[in-house]
C-alpha atoms as a PDB file:
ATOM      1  CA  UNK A   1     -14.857   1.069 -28.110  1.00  0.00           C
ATOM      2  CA  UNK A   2     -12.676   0.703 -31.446  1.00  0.00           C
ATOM      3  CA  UNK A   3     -12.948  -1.892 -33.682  1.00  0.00           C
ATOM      4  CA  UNK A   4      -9.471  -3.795 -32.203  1.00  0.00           C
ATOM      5  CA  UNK A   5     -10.635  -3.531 -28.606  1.00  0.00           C
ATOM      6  CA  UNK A   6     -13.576  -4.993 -29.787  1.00  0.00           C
ATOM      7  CA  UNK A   7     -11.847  -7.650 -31.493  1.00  0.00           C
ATOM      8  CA  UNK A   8      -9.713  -8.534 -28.751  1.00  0.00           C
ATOM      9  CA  UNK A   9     -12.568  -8.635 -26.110  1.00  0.00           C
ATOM     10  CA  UNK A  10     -14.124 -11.257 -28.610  1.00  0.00           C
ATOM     11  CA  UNK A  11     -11.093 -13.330 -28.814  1.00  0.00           C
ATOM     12  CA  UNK A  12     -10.774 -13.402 -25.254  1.00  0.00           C
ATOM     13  CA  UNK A  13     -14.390 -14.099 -24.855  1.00  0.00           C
ATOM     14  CA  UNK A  14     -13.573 -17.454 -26.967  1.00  0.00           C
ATOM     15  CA  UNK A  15     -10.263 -18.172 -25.010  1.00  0.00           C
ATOM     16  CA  UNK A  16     -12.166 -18.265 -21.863  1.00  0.00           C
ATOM     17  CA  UNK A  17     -15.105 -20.381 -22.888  1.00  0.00           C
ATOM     18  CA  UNK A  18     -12.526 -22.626 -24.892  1.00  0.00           C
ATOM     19  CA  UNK A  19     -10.846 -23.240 -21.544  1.00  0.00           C
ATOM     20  CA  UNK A  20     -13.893 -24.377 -19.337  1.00  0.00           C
ATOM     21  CA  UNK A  21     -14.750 -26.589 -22.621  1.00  0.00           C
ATOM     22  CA  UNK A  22     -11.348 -28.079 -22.581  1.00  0.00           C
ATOM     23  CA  UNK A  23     -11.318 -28.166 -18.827  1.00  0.00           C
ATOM     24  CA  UNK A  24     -15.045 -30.082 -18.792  1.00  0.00           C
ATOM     25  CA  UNK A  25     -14.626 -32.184 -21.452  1.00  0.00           C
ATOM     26  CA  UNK A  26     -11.151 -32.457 -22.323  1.00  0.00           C
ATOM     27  CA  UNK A  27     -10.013 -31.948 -26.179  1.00  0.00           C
ATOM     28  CA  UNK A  28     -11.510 -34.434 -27.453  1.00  0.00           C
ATOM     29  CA  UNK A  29     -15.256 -33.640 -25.730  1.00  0.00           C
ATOM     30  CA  UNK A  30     -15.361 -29.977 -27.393  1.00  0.00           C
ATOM     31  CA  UNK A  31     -15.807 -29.351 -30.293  1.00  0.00           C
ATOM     32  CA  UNK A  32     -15.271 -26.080 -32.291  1.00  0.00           C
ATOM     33  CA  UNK A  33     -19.219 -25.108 -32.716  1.00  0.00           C
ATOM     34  CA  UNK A  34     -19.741 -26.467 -28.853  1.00  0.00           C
ATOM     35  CA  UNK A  35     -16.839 -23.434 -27.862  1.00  0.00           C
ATOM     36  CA  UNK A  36     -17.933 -21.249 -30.303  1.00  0.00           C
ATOM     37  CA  UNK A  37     -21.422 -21.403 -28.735  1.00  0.00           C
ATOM     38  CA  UNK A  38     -20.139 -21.334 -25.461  1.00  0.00           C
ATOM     39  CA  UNK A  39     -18.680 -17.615 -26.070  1.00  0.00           C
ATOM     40  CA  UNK A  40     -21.682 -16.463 -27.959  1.00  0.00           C
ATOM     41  CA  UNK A  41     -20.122 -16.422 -31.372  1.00  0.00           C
ATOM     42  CA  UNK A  42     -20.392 -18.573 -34.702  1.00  0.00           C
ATOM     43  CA  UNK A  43     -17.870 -20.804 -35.956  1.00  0.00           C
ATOM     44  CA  UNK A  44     -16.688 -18.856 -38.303  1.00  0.00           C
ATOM     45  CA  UNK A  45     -15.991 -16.356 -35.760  1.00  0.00           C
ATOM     46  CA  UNK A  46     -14.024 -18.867 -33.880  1.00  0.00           C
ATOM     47  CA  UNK A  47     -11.698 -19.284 -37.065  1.00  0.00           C
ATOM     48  CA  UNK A  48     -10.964 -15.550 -36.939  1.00  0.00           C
ATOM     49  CA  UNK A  49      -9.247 -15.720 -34.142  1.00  0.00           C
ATOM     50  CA  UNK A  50      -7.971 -19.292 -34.142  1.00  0.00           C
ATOM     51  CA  UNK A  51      -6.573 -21.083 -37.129  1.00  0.00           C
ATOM     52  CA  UNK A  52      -7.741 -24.630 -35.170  1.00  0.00           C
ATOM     53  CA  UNK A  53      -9.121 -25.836 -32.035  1.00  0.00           C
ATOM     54  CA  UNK A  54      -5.665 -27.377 -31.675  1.00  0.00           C
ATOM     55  CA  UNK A  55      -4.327 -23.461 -31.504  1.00  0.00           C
ATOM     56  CA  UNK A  56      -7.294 -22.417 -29.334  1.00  0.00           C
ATOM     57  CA  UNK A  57      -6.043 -24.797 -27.060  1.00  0.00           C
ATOM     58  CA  UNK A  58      -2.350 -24.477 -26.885  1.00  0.00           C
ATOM     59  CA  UNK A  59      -3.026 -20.654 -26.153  1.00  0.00           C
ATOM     60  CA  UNK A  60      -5.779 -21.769 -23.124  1.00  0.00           C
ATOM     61  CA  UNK A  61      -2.937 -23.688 -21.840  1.00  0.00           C
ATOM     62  CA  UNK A  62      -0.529 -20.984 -21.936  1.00  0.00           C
ATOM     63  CA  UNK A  63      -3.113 -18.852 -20.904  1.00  0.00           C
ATOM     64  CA  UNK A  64      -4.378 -21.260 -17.697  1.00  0.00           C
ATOM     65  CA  UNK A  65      -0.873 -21.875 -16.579  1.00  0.00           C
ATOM     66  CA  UNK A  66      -0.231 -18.128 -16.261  1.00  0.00           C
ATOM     67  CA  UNK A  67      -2.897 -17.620 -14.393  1.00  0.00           C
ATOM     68  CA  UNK A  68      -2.019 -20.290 -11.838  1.00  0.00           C
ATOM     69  CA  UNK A  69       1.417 -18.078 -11.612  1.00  0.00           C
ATOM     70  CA  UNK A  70      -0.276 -15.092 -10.832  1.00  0.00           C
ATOM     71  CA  UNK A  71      -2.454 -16.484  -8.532  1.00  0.00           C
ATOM     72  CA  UNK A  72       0.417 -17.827  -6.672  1.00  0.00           C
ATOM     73  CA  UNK A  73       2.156 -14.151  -6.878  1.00  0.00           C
ATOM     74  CA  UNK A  74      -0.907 -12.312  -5.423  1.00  0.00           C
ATOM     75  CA  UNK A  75      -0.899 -14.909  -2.262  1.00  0.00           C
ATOM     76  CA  UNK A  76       2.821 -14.068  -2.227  1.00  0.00           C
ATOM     77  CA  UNK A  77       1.887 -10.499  -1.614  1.00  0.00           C
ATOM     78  CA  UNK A  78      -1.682 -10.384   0.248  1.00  0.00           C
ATOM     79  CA  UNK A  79      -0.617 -12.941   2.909  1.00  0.00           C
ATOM     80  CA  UNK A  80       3.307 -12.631   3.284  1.00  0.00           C
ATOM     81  CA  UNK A  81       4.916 -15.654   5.391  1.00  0.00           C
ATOM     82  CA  UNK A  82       1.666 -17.495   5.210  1.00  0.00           C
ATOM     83  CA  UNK A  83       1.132 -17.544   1.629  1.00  0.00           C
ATOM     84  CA  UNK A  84       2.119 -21.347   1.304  1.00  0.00           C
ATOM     85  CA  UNK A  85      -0.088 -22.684   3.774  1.00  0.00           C
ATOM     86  CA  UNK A  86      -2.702 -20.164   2.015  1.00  0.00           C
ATOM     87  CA  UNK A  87      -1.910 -21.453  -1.523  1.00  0.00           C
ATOM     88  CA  UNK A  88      -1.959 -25.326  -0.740  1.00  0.00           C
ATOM     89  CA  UNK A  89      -5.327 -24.758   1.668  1.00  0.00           C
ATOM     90  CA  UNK A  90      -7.324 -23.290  -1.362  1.00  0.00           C
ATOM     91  CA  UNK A  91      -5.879 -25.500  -4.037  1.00  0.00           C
ATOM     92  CA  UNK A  92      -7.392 -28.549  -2.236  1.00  0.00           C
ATOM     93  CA  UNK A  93     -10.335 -26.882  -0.743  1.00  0.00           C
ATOM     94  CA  UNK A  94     -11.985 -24.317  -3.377  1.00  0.00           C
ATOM     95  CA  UNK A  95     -10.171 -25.769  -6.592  1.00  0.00           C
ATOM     96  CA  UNK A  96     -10.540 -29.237  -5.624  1.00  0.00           C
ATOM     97  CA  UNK A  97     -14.483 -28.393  -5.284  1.00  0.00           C
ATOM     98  CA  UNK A  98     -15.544 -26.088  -7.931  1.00  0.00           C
ATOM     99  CA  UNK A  99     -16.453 -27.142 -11.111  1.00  0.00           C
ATOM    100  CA  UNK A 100     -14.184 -29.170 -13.422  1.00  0.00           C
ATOM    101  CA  UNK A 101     -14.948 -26.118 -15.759  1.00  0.00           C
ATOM    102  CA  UNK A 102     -13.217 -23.130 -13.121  1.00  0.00           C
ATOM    103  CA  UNK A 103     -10.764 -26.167 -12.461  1.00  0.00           C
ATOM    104  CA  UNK A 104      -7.284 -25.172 -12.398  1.00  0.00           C
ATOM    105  CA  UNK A 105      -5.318 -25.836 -15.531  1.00  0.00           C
ATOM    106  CA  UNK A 106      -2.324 -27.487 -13.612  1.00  0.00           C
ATOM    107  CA  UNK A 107      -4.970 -30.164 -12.533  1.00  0.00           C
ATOM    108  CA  UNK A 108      -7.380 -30.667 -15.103  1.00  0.00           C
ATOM    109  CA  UNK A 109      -5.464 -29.761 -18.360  1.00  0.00           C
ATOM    110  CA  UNK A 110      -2.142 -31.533 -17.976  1.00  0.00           C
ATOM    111  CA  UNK A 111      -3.663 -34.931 -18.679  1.00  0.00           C
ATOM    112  CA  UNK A 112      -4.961 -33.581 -22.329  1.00  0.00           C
ATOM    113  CA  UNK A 113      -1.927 -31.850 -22.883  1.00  0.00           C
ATOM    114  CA  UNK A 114      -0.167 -34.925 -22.823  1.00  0.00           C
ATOM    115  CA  UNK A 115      -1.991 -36.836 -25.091  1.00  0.00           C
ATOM    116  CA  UNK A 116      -1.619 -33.425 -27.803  1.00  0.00           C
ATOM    117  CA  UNK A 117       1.188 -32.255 -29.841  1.00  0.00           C
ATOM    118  CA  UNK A 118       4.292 -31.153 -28.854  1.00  0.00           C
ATOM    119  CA  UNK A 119       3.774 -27.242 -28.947  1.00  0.00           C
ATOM    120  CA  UNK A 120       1.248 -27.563 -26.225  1.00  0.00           C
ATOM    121  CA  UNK A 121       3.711 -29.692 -24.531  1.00  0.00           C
ATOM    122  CA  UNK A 122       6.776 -27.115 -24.228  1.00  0.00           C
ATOM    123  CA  UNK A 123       4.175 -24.160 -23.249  1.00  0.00           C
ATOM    124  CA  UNK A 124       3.192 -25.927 -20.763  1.00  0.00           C
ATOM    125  CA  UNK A 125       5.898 -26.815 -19.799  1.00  0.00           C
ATOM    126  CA  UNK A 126       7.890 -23.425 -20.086  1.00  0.00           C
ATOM    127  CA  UNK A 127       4.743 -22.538 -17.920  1.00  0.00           C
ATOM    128  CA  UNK A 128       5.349 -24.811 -15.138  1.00  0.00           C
ATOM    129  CA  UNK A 129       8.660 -24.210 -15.020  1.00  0.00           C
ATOM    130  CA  UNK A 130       7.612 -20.441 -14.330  1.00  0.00           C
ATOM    131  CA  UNK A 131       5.596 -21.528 -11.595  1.00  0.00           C
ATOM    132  CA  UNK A 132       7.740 -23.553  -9.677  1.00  0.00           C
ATOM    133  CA  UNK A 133      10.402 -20.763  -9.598  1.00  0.00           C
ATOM    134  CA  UNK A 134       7.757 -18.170  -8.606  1.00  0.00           C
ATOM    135  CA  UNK A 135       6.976 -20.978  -5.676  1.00  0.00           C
ATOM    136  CA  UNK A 136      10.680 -21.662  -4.846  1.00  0.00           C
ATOM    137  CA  UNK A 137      11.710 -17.605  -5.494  1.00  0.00           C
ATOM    138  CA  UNK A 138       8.606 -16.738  -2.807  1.00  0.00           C
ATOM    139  CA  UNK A 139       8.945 -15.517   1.386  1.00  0.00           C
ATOM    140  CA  UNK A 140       9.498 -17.813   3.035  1.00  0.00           C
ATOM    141  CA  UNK A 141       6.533 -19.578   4.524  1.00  0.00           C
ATOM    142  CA  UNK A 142       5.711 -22.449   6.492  1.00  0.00           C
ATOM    143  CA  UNK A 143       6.620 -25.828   4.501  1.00  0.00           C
ATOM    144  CA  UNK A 144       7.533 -23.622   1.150  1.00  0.00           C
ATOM    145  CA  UNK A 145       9.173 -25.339  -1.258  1.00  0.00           C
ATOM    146  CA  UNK A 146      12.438 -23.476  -1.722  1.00  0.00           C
ATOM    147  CA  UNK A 147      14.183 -24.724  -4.764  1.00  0.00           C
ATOM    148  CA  UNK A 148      12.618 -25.335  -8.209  1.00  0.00           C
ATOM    149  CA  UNK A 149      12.512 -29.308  -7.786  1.00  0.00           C
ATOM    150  CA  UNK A 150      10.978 -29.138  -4.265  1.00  0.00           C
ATOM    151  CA  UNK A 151       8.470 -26.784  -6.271  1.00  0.00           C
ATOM    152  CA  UNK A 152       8.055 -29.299  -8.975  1.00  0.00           C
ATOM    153  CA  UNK A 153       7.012 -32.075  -6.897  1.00  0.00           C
ATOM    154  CA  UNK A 154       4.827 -30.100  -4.475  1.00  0.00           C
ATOM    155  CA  UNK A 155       2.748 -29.048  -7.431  1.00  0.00           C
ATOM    156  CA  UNK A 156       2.528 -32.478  -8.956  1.00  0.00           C
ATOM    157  CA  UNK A 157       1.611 -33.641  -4.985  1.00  0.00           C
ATOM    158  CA  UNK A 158      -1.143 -31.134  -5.124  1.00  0.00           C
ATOM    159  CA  UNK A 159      -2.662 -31.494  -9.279  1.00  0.00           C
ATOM    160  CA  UNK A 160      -2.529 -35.833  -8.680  1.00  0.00           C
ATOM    161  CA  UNK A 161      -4.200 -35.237  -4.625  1.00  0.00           C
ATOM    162  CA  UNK A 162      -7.133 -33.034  -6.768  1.00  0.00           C
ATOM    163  CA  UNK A 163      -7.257 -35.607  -9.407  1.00  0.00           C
ATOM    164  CA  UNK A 164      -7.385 -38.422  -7.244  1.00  0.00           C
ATOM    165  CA  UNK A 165      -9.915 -36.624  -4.478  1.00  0.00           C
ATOM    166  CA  UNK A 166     -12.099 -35.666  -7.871  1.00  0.00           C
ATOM    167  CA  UNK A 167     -12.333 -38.998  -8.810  1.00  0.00           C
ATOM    168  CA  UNK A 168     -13.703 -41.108  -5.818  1.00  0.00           C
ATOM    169  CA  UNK A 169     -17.207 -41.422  -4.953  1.00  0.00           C
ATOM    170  CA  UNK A 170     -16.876 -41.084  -1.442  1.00  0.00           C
ATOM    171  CA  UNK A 171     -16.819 -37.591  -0.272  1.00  0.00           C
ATOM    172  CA  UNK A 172     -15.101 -38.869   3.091  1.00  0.00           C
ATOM    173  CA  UNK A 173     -12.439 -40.366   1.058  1.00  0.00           C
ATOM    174  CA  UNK A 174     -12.224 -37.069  -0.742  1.00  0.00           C
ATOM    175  CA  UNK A 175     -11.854 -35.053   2.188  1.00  0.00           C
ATOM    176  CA  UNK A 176      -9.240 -37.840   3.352  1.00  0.00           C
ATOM    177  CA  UNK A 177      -6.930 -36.979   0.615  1.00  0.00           C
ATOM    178  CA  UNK A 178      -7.107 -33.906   0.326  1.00  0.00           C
ATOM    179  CA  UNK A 179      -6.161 -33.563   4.784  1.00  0.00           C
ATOM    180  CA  UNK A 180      -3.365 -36.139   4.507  1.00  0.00           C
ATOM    181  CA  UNK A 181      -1.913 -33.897   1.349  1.00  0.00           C
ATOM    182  CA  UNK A 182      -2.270 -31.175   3.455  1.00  0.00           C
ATOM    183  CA  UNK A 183      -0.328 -32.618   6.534  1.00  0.00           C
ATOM    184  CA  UNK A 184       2.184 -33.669   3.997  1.00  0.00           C
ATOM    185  CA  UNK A 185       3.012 -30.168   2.328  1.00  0.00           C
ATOM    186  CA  UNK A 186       2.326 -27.969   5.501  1.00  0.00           C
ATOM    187  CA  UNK A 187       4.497 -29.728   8.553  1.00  0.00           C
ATOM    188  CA  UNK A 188       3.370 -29.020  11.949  1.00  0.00           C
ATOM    189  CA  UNK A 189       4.643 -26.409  13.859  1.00  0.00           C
ATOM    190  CA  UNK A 190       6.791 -27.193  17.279  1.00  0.00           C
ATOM    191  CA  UNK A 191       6.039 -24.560  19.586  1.00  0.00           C
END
């Protein structure tokens, strides 16, 4: 392996663990040597490939908001005119239930990105824009969202219905939410 791949594996190696910090803990609950430690490198090293834990986390941002994009693309393809039902299923089953560190970005990041600075702000923002025109521009499926605005508010349905399911004690009330938002973005079918 040459010395850039090498490089680049390590910088990605920080850009993950930087992301299930931020996602745990939020900006302001990780610190540079808690990341750092978390992807098996020094601090230093973590300033080698970020000038600030401000610009580790606008890029896990950019970074966590693509990923929700391609994720949506690859349900596009692998399950054709169901991928909706598919998509809004696993957001509030499996990402509603795994740890707040595998947590989608959508969900668990937004709220930190809008207490930071502005450049974290548009990327995200340019990001979710992406997204909701990959959900509007999809097959059509079941209860799909298709125009950008329709897109916008089914994703902030889904990210506040994890939040909110996340946040109660109850599991029943949990489950609760997350059924009703399910009824609500995937209609019933009339046979």
């Amino acid at each position: 392996m040459s010395r850039s791949e090498k490089k680049q594996q390590t910088r990605q190696r920080i850009l993950e663990a930087a992301g299930r910090g931020f996602r745990k803990g939020g900006f302001g609950g990780a610190g540079v040597d808690g990341l750092a430690k978390e992807a098996g490198v020094t601090s230093g090293a973590f300033y080698s490939h970020f000038d600030s834990k401000a610009a580790a986390f606008l890029e896990t941002v950019d970074q966590g908001m693509a990923d929700l994009k391609s994720a949506v693309q690859q349900l596009q393809e692998t399950e054709g005119s169901n991928w909706w039902p598919a998509f809004v299923r696993f957001y509030l089953g499996e990402k509603r239930r795994c740890d707040l560190a595998e947590s989608c970005a959508l969900q668990s990041l937004a709220p930190e990105v809008a207490r930071s600075d502005e450049a974290s702000r548009i990327a995200f923002e340019a990001q979710l824009r992406a997204v909701a025109t990959v959900i509007a521009g999809g097959p059509v499926s079941d209860g799909a969202p298709r125009d950008v605005e329709a897109a916008l508010a089914a994703l902030a349905t889904l990210a506040g219905a994890v939040t909110l399911a996340r946040s109660v004690a109850s599991s029943e009330l949990a489950e609760r939410i997350a059924a009703t938002t399910e009824r609500l973005l995937i209609p019933m079918r009339e046979d």
